[in-house]
Structure formats: structure tokens, C-alpha cells
Protein backbone atom coordinates (compact mmCIF):
# COMPACT_ATOMS: atom_id res chain seq x y z
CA UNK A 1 -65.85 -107.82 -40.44
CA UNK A 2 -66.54 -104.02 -40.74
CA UNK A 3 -64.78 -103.32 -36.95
CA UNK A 4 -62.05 -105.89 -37.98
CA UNK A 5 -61.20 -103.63 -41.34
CA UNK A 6 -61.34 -100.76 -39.78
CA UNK A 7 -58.90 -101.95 -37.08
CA UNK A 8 -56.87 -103.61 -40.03
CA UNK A 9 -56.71 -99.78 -41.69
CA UNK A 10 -55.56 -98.40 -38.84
CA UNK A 11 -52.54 -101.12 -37.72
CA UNK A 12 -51.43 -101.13 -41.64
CA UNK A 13 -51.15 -97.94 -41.53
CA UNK A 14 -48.85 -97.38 -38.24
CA UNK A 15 -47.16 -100.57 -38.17
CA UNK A 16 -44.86 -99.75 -40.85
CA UNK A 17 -44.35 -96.02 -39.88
CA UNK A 18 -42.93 -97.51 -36.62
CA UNK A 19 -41.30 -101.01 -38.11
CA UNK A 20 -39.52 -98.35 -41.09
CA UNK A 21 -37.19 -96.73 -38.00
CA UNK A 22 -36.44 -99.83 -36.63
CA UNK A 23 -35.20 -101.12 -40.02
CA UNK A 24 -33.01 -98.13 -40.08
CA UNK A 25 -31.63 -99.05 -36.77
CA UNK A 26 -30.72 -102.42 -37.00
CA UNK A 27 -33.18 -103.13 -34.21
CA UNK A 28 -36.23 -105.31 -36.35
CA UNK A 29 -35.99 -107.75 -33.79
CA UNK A 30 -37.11 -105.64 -30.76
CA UNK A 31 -40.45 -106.28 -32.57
CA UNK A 32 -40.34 -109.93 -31.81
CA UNK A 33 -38.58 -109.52 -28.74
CA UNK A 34 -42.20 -107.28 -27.52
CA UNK A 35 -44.35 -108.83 -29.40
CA UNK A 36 -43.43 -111.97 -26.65
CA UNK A 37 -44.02 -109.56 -23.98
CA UNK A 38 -47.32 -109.33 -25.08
CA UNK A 39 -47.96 -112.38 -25.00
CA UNK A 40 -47.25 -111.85 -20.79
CA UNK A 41 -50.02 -109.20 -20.84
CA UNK A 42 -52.31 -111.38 -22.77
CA UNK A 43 -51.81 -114.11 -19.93
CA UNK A 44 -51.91 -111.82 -17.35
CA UNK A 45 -55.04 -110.25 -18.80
CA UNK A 46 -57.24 -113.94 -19.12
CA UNK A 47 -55.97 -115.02 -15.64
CA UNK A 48 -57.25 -112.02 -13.71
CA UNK A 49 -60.02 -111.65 -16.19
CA UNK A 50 -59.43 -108.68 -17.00
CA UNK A 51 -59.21 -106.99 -20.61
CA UNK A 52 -55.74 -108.43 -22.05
CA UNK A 53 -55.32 -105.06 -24.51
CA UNK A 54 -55.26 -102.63 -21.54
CA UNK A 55 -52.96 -105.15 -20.07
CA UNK A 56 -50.93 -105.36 -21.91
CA UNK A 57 -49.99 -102.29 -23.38
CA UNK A 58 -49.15 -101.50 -19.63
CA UNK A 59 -46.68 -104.26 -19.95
CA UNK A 60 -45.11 -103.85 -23.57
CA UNK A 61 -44.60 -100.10 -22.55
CA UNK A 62 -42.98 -101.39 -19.29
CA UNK A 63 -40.80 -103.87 -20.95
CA UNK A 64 -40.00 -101.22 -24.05
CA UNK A 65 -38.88 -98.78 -21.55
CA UNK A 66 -36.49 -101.34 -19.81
CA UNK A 67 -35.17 -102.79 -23.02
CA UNK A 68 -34.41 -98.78 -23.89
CA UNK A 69 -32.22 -98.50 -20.76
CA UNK A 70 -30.47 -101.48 -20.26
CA UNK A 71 -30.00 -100.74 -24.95
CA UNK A 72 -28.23 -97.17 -24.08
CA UNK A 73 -25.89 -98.73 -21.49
CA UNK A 74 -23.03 -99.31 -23.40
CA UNK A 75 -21.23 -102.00 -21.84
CA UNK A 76 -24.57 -104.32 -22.85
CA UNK A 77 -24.93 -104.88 -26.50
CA UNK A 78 -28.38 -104.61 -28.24
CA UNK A 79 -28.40 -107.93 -29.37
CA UNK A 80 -27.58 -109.29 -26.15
CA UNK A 81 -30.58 -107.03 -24.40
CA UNK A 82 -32.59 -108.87 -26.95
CA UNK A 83 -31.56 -112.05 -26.62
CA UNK A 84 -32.61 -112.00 -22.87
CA UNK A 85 -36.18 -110.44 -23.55
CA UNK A 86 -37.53 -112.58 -25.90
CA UNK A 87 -36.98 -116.11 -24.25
CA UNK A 88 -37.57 -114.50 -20.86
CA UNK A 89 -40.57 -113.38 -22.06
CA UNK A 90 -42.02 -116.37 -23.81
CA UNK A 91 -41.15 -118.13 -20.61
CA UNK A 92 -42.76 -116.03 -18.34
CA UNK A 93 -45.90 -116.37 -20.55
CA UNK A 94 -46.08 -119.85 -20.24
CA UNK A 95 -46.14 -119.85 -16.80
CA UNK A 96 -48.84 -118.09 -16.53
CA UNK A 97 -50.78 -119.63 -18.94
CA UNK A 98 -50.00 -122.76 -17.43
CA UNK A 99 -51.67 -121.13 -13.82
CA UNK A 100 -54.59 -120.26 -16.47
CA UNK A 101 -55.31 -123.93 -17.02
CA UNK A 102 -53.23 -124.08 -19.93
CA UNK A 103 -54.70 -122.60 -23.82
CA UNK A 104 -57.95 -121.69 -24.87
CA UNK A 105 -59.91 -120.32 -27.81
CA UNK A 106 -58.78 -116.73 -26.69
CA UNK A 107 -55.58 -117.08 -26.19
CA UNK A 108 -55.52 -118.72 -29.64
CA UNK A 109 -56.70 -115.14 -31.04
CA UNK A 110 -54.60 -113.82 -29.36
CA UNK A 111 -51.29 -115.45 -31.14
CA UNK A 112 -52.39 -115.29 -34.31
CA UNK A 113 -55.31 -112.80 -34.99
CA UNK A 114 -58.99 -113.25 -35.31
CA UNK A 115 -61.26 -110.93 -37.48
CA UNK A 116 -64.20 -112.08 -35.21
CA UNK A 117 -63.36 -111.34 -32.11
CA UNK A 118 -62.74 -107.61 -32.45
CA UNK A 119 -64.82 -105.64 -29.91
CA UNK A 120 -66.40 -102.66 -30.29
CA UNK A 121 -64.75 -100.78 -27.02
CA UNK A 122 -61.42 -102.35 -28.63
CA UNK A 123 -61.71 -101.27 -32.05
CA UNK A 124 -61.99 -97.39 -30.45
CA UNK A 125 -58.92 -98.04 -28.60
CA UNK A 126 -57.35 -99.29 -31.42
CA UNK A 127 -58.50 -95.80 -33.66
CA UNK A 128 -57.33 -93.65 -30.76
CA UNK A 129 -54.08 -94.94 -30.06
CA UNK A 130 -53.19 -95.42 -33.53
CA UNK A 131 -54.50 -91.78 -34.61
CA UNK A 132 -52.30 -90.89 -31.41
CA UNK A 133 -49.53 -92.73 -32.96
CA UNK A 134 -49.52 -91.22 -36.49
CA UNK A 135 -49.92 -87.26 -34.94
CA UNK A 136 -46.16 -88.29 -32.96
CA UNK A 137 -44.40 -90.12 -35.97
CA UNK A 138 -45.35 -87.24 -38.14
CA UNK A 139 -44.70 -84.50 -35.37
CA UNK A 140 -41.42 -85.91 -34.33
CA UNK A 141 -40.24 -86.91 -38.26
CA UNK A 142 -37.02 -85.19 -38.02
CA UNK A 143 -36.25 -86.21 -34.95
CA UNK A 144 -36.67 -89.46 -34.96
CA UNK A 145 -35.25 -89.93 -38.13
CA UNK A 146 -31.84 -88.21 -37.13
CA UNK A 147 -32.03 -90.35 -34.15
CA UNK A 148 -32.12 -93.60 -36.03
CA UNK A 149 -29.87 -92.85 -38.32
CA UNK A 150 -27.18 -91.39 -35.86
CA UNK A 151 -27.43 -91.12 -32.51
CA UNK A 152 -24.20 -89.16 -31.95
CA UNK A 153 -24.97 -86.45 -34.44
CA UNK A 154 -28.54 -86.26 -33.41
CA UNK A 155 -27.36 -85.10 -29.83
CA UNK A 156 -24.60 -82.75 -31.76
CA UNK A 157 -27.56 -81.15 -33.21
CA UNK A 158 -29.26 -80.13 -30.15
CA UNK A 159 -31.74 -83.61 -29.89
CA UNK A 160 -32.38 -85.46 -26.77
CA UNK A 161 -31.83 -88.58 -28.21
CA UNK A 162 -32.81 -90.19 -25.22
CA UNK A 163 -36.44 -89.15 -24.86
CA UNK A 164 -36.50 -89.41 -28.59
CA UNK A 165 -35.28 -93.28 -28.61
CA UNK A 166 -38.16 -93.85 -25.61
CA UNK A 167 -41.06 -92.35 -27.59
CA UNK A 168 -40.00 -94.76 -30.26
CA UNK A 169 -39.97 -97.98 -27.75
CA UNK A 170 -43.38 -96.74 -26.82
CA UNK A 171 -44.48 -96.42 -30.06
CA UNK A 172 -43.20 -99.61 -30.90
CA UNK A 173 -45.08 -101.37 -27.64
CA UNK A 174 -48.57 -99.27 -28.56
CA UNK A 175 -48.81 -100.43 -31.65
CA UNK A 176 -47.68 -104.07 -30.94
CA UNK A 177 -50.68 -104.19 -28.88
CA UNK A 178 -52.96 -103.06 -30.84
CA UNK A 179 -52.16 -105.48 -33.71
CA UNK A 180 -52.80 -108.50 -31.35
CA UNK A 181 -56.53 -108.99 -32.76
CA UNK A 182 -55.95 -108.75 -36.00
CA UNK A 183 -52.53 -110.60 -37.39
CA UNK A 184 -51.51 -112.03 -33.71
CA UNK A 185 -48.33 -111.16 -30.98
CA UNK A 186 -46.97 -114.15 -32.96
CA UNK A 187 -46.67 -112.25 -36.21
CA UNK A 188 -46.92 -108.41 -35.94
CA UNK A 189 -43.08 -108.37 -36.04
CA UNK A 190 -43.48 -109.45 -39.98
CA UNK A 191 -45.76 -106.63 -40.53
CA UNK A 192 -43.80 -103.99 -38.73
CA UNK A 193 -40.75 -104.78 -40.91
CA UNK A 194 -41.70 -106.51 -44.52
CA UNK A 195 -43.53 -103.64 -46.20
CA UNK A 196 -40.76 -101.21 -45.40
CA UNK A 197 -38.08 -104.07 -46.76
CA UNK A 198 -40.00 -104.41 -49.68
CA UNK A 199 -40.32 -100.04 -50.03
CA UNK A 200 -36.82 -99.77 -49.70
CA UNK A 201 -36.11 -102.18 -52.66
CA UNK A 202 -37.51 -99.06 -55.07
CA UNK A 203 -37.52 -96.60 -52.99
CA UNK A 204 -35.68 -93.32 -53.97
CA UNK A 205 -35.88 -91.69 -50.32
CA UNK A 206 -36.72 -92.54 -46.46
CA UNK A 207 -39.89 -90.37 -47.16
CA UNK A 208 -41.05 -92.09 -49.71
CA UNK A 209 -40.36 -95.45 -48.18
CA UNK A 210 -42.78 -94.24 -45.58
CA UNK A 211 -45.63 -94.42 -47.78
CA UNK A 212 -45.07 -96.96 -50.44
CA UNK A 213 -44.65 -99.46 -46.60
CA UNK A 214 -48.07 -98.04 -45.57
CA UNK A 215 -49.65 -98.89 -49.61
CA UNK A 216 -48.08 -102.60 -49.23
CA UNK A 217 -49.09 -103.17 -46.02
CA UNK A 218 -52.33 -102.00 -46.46
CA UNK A 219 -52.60 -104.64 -49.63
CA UNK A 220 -51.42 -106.89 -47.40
CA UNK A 221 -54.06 -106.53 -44.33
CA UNK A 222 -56.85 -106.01 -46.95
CA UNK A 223 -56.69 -108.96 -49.03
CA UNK A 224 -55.21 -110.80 -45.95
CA UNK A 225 -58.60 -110.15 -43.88
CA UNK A 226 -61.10 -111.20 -47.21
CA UNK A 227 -58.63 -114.20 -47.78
CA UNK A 228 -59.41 -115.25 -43.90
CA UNK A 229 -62.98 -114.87 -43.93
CA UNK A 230 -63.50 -116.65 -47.33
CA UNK A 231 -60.74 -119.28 -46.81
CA UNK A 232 -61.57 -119.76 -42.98
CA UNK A 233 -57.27 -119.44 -42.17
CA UNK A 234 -56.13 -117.27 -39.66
CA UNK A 235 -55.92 -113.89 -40.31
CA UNK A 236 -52.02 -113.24 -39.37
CA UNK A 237 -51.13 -115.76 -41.28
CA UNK A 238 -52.66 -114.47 -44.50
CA UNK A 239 -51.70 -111.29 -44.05
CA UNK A 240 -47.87 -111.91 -43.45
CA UNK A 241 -47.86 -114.45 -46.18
CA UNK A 242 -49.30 -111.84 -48.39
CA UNK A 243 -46.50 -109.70 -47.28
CA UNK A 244 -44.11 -112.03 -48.46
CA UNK A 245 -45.77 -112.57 -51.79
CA UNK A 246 -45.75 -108.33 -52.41
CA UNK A 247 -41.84 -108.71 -51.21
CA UNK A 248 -41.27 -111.45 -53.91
CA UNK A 249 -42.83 -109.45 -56.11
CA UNK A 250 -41.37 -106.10 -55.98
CA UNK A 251 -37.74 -107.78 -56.16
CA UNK A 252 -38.56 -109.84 -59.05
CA UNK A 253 -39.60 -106.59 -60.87
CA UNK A 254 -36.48 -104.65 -59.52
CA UNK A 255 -33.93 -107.48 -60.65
CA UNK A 256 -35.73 -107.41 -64.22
């Protein structure tokens, strides 16, 4: 319980620093569309034996990177980039698992989190990456921020949107990895993208969206992990439904 609330802390706390530029750029579904690509890694990783995390954050980053290219050629909408990704990559998956002898009580963890079966020599991955991940969002602020919210004048102003747009698709793939444990590749794309829906409802800036996302996602994971141990439900499932709950909340209060 202790490594999975630390890991919890740290994935509340970057999932919706990413998920809050995605928002912004009408791209919430790239979430979903890696968080099936992880799902490829996580085969990969328990039919070579091999540790599924390291795996696949080798293949989210590969698959963010690719989604980023084939995204900035225009004559291939975003959407349709999408589209491709996320049944190819459920598909894929399958396959695998199906040359894995099928599903297990791993891969089961893996799709929608376990507060057991955090490791130790995970949970430090998990602190390093996402301390790694925090230093760049807060270092590159500006320019990520101009990025999402115009490309064109972002590049006016001296930017290069490109590397920019990658560091966010990595990022993005990082931290989808690292939530696999704890709410599951199944449902990290609700975490990435309800708290900063429900920020933006009261909200009075993009900075301050920022951190009232990371306070209700951190309300979320909290409770979320206690309601899993004490209620024996999975832990993703608590968490995002929890999410929901603070979303319900916060525009019930707003319409009043």
C-alpha cells in the first residue's frame, strides 16, 4: 500500500499536467489511442518475460513519435492518425497475447491497475520519470503552452514547434506507462483528461487549471486507492469513477 501511494502521488500529479495540453489541443484521445499501445508493450513484455514497464515505455515512445509525424503531415488529419492507432494497436495486442497463451492474473493488472503488485524497482522508476516529467512541463511552460494553443504563432515567435509537439508525445507515452500499475492502460486516458475538464469548469486561467487538475486528481487517486483496498474493486476503476463524481460535483456547484 505505502509503494502503491507513493506511485499514486506521483501519476496524479503528472497525469493531468500532461492530459491539461492535450485538452487544449483537441487531441484527449491520443491518450487512449497510447494507452492501447501499451497494452502491445505489456504483451510483449510477459511473452519474452521480460519487465513489461521498460517495455513498454520503449514502445509508447515509439508509437508517440510516429503518431507525431504522420499528425504534422498535413494531408492526414489527426483524427484519422488516431483512428488507425488505436484499433491497430488493440489488435496487435491481442495477438500477442494470444501467442502468450491467452490472459492471466498479470495481464489483468495490467488493464486495470493493482495496488498490490507495485514493485519496489518499479515504484523508483515511476518517482524518476515522473520527477523527470514535472522538471520539463515546468521548464518548457511557455512553450508548450504557445504550442498548444497555436502552432502557427508559436513558430512566428521563434519556437520549434516541432521538437516542442515531440517532447509532449513523449511526455504523454512516459507517463502512460507509468500509470499502468496503478489505474490500468485501460483507464489512464480518464485520468489524464477529467481533472483538467473539471478545473476548467472554475478555472479563471490555464495556470491555475494546472493545479486545481493536480488537487482533483490527487482526491481522486487517494480515496480511489483506500476505496480499492477496503472495498476489494480494482483500483482504476475507483479512481476514474471518483473522477467522475468530483466532475459532477464541481458543475453542479458552478450551475448553482
Amino acid at each position: 500500500m505505502v509503494r502503491a501511494f507513493l506511485a499514486g502521488i506521483v501519476i496524479a500529479i503528472t497525469a493531468p499536467l500532461i492530459g491539461n495540453f492535450l485538452v487544449i489541443r483537441r487531441f484527449s484521445l491520443i491518450a487512449d489511442t497510447l494507452s492501447h499501445m501499451a497494452l502491445v508493450g505489456v504483451a510483449i513484455g510477459l511473452l519474452t518475460g521480460t519487465q513489461p514497464l521498460v517495455v513498454t515505455i520503449g514502445v509508447t515512445i515509439l508509437a508517440a513519435l510516429l503518431i507525431e509525424k504522420l499528425r504534422s503531415n498535413r494531408n492526414i488529419a489527426a483524427e484519422s492518425v488516431l483512428a488507425m492507432f488505436l484499433p491497430g494497436g488493440l489488435a496487435l495486442s491481442l495477438v500477442i497475447i494470444s501467442l502468450a497463451h491467452g490472459f492471466n492474473t498479470n495481464l489483468f493488472n495490467y488493464l486495470f491497475g493493482s495496488i498490490t503488485t507495485v514493485q519496489a524497482n518499479e515504484l523508483w522508476l515511476v518517482v524518476v520519470l515522473g520527477l523527470a516529467t514535472v522538471i520539463t512541463v515546468v521548464g518548457l511552460y511557455k512553450q508548450l503552452l504557445s504550442a498548444a494553443l497555436d502552432e502557427e504563432s508559436a513558430k512566428v515567435n521563434g519556437i520549434n514547434v516541432e521538437l516542442v509537439n515531440s517532447i509532449l508525445m513523449i511526455l504523454t507515452a512516459i507517463t502512460i506507462s507509468l500509470s499502468m500499475r496503478i489505474v490500468g492502460v485501460l483507464l489512464i486516458g480518464a485520468l489524464m483528461v477529467i481533472p483538467g475538464v473539471t478545473a476548467m469548469q472554475i478555472a479563471k486561467s490555464f495556470q491555475q487549471t494546472m493545479y486545481l487538475s493536480v488537487v482533483f486528481a490527487l482526491i481522486a487517486v487517494l480515496v480511489g486507492l483506500f476505496a480499492a483496498y477496503y472495498l476489494n474493486i480494482p483500483a482504476g476503476a475507483s479512481i476514474v469513477l471518483l473522477s467522475l463524481a468530483i466532475f459532477g460535483v464541481v458543475a453542479i456547484v458552478k450551475r448553482k
